[in-house]
Protein backbone atom coordinates (compact mmCIF):
# COMPACT_ATOMS: atom_id res chain seq x y z
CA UNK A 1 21.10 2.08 -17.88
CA UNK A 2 21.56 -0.78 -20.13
CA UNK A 3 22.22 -3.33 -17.31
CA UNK A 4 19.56 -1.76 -15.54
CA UNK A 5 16.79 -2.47 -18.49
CA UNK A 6 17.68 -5.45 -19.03
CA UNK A 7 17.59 -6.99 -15.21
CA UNK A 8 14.05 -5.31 -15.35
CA UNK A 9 13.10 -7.19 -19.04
CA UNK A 10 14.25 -10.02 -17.82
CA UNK A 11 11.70 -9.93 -14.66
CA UNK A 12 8.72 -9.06 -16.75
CA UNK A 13 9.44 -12.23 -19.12
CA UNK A 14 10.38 -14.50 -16.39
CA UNK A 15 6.56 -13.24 -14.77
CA UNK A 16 4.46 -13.73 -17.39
CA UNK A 17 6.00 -17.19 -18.72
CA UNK A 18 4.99 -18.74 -15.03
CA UNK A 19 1.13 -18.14 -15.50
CA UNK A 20 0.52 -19.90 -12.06
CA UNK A 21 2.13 -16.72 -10.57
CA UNK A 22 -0.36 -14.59 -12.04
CA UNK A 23 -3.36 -15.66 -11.39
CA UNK A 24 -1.93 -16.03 -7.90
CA UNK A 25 -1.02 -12.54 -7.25
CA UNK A 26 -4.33 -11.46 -8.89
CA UNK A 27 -6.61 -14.22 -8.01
CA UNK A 28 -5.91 -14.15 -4.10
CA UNK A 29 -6.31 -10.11 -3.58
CA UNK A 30 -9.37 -10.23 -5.21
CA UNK A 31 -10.79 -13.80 -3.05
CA UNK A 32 -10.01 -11.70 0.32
CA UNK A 33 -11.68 -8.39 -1.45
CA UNK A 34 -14.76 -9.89 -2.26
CA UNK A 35 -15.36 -12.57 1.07
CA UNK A 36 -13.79 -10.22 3.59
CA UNK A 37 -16.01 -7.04 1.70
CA UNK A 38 -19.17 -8.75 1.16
CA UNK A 39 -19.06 -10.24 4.76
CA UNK A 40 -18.78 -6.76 6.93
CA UNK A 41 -20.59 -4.71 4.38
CA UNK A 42 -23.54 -4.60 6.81
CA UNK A 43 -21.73 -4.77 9.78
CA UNK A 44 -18.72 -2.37 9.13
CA UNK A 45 -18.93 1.45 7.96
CA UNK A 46 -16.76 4.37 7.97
CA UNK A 47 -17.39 6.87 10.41
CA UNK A 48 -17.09 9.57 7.65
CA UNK A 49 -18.28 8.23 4.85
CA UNK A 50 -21.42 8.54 3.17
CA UNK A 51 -24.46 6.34 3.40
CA UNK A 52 -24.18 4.69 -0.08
CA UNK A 53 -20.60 3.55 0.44
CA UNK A 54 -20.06 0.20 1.25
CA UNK A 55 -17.21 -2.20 2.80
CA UNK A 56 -16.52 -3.31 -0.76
CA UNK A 57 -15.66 0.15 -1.67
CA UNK A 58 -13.78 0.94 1.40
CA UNK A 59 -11.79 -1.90 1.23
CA UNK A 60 -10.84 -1.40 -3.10
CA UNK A 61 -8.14 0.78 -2.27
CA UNK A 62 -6.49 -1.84 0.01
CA UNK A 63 -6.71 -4.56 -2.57
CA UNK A 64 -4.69 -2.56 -4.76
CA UNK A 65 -2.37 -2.56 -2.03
CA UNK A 66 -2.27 -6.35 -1.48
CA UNK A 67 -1.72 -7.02 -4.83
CA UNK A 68 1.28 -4.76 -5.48
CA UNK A 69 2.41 -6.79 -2.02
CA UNK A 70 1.92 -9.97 -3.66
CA UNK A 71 3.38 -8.81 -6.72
CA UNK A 72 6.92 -7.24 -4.92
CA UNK A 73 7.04 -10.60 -2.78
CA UNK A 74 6.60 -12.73 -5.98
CA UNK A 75 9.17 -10.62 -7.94
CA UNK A 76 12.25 -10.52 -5.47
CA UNK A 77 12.05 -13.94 -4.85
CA UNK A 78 13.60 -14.61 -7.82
CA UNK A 79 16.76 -13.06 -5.86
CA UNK A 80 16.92 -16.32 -4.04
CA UNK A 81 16.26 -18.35 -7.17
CA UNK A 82 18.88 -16.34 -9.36
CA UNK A 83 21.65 -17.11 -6.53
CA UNK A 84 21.16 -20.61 -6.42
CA UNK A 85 21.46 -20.72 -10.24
CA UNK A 86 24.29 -18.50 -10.18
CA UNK A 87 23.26 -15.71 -12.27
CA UNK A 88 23.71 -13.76 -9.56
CA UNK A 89 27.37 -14.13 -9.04
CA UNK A 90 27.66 -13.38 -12.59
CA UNK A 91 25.31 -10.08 -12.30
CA UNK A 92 27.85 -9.09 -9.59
CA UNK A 93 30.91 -9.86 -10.99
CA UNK A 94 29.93 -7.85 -14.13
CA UNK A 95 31.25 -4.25 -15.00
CA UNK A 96 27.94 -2.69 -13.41
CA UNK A 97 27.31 -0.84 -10.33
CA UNK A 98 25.22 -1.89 -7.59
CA UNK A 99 22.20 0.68 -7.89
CA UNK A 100 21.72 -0.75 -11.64
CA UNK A 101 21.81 -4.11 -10.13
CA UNK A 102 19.11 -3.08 -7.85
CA UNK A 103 17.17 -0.74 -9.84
CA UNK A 104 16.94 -3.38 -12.52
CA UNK A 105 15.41 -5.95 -9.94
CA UNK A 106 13.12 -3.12 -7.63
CA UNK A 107 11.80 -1.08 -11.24
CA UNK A 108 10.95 -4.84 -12.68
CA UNK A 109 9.15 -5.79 -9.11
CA UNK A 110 7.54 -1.96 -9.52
CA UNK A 111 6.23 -2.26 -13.23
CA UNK A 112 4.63 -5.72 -12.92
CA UNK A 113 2.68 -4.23 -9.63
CA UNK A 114 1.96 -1.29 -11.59
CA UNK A 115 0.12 -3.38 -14.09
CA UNK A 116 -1.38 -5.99 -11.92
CA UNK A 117 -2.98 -3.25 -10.08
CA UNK A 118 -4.42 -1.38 -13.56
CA UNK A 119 -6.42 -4.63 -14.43
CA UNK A 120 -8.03 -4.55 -11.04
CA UNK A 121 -8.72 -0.66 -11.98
CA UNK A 122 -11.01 -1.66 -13.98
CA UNK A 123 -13.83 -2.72 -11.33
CA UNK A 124 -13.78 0.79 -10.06
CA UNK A 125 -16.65 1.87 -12.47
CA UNK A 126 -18.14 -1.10 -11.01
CA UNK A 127 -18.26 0.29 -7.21
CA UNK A 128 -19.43 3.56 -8.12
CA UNK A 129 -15.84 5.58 -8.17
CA UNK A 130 -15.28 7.82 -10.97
CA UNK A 131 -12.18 8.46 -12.59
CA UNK A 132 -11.04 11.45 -13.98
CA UNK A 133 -8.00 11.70 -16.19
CA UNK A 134 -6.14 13.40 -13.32
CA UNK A 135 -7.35 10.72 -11.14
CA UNK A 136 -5.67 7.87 -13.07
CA UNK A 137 -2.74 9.82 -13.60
CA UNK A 138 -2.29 10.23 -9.99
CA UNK A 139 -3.36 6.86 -9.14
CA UNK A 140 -0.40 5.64 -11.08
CA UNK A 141 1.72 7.74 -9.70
CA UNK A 142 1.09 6.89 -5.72
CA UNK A 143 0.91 2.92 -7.25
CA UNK A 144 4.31 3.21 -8.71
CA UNK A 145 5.86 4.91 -5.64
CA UNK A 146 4.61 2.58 -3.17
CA UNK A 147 5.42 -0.54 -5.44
CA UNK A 148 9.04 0.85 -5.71
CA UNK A 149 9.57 1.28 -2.16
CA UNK A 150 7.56 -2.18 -1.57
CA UNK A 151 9.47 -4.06 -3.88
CA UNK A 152 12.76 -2.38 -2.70
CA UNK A 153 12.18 -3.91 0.94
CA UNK A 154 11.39 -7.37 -0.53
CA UNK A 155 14.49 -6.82 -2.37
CA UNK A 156 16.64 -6.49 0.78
CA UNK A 157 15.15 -8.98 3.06
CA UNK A 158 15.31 -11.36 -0.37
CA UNK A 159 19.04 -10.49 -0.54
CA UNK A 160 20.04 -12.01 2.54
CA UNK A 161 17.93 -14.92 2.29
CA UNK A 162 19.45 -18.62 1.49
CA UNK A 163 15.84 -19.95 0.99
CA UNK A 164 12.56 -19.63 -0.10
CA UNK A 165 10.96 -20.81 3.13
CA UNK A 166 12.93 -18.24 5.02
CA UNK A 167 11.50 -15.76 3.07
CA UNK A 168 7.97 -16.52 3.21
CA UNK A 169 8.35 -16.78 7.00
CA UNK A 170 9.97 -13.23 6.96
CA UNK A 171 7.18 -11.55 4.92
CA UNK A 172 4.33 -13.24 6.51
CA UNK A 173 5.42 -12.03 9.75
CA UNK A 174 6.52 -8.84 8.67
CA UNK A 175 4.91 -7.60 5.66
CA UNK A 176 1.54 -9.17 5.85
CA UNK A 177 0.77 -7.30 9.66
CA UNK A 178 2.70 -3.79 7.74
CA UNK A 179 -0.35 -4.15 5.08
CA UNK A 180 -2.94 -4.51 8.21
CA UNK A 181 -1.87 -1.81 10.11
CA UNK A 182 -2.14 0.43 6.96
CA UNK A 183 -5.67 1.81 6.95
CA UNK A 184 -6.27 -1.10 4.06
CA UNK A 185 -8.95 -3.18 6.59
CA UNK A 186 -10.25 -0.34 8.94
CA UNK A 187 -9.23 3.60 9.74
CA UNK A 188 -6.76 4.18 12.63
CA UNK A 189 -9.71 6.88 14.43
CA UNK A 190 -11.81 3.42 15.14
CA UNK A 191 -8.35 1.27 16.11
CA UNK A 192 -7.00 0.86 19.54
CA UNK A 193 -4.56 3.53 20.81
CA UNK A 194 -1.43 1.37 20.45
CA UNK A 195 -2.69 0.00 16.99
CA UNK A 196 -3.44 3.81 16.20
CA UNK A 197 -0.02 4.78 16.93
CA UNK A 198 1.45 1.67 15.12
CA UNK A 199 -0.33 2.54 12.28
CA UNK A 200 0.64 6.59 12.19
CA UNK A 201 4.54 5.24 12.34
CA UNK A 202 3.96 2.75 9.31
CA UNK A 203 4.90 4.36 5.68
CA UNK A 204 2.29 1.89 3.94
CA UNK A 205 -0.37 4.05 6.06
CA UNK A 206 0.57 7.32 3.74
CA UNK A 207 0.65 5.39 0.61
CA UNK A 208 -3.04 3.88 1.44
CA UNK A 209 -4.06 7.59 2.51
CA UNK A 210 -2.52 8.61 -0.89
CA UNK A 211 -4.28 6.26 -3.05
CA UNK A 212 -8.02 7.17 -1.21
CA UNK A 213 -7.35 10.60 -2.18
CA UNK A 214 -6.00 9.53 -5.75
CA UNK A 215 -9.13 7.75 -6.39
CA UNK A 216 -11.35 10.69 -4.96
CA UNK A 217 -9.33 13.39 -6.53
CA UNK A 218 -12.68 15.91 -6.73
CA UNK A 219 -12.84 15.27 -2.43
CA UNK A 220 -14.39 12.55 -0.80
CA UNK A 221 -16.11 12.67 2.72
CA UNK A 222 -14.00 9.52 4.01
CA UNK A 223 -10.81 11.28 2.67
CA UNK A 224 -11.10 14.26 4.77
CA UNK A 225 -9.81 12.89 7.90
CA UNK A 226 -6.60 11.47 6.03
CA UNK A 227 -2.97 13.41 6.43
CA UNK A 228 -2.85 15.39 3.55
CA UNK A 229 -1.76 14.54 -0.32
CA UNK A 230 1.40 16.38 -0.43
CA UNK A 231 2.51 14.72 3.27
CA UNK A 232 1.68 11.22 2.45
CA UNK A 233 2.90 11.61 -1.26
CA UNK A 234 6.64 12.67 0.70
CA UNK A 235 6.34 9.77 3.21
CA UNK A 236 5.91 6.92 0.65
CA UNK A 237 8.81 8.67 -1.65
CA UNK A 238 11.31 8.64 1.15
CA UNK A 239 10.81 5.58 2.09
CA UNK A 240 11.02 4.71 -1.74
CA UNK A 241 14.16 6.04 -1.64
CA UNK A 242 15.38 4.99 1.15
CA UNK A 243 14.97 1.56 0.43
CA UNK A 244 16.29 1.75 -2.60
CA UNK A 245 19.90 3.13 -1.02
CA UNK A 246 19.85 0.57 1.11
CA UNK A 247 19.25 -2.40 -1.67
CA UNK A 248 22.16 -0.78 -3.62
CA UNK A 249 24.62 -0.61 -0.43
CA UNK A 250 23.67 -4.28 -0.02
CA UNK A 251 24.64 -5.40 -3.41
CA UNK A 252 27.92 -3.03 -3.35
CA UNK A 253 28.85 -4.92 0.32
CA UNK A 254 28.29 -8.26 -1.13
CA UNK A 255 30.34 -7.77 -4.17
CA UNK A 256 33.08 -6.58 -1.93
CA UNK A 257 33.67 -9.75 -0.06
């Protein structure tokens, strides 16, 4: 626990001493938010939403998304960076099991998303969504899970990257496209059939789904075609899970070689 802490201190202070990164993770979400909102407000609407709901709106939930992406790419990055410095080799050399090595890493990734994605919260009031104390509660619930299980797969592509390029490559070809096929830009009943299908397979899907219905608690008319809470809330927490048992196996095989 006390390796585990500190790998995940040590990610919060390493964040917020590189200022550049923060307005970067924030800054960018909120640049595609507001261009990409404000130019299909009039020319994009939910099938099931209500007249006074906008593209802005619509897209909010996504945002959140993208910045816990940003936010988990940013983080395990510093995989990459530690390994070149060799503080990793010390990390797994040390007395300490794998999952702490990992959990330290993924739960520092997950809180910094957690608390990017509360600042940009607070424009909610802004687009007309009310939240409830049992709202935010489960908002920050469904951010946390999908940040953990976001963060874990950065984690494990990170882990067998040699450079920073390679990375970048990796999680603009494979990330960026899971984040569009998520229900974050448009709902799967108005996408192709093959995109539809893509998008009913991808995990990040659910934890969209999840957070609509988080920030609509009291029932929404654009929530009631989405899978329900308890189904998406078990998708996004497997595959929270899962990636977290695989970022621990990874770290256990390398130390073994």
């Amino acid at each position: 626990m006390l390796a585990t802490l500190t790998l995940c201190r040590r990610e919060l202070v390493r964040f917020y001493r590189q200022r550049s990164r923060m307005i970067g993770v924030i800054g960018s979400p909120l640049v595609f938010w507001f261009l990409i909102g404000s130019g299909l407000s009039k020319s994009f609407r939910h099938p099931a939403a209500p007249p006074e709901m906008n593209y802005l709106e619509y897209f909010f939930p996504g945002t959140i998304v993208l910045i816990v992406l940003f936010t988990s790419i940013f983080s395990t990055m510093s995989i990459i960076e530690d390994r070149k410095e060799g503080f990793l080799q010390s990390v797994i050399v040390a007395p300490i099991s794998g999952i702490s090595i990992a959990m330290g890493k993924i739960l520092g990734g997950t809180v910094l998303s957690l608390i990017q994605a509360i600042i940009l919260l607070l424009i909610a009031p802004f687009l007309g969504i009310q939240l409830s104390l049992l709202s935010l509660l489960l908002i920050f619930l469904v951010i946390f899970i999908i940040a953990f299980g976001l963060t874990g797969l950065g984690f494990l592509i990170a882990w067998r990257m040699d450079s920073t390029q390679g990375f970048h490559a990796i999680m603009n070809l494979f990330l960026i496209p899971l984040w569009l096929l998520s229900g974050a830009l448009f709902p799967a009943s108005g996408a192709a059939g093959w995109l539809s299908m893509l998008m009913q397979i991808n995990p990040l899907s659910y934890g969209i789904g999840a957070l609509r219905q988080a920030l609509y608690v009291n029932g929404h008319i654009a929530t009631q075609e989405l899978t329900p809470l308890s189904l998406n809330l078990l998708v996004i927490t497997v595959f929270a899970i899962v990636m977290m048992y695989l970022s621990a196996g990874s770290v256990r095989k390398k130390a073994t070689l």
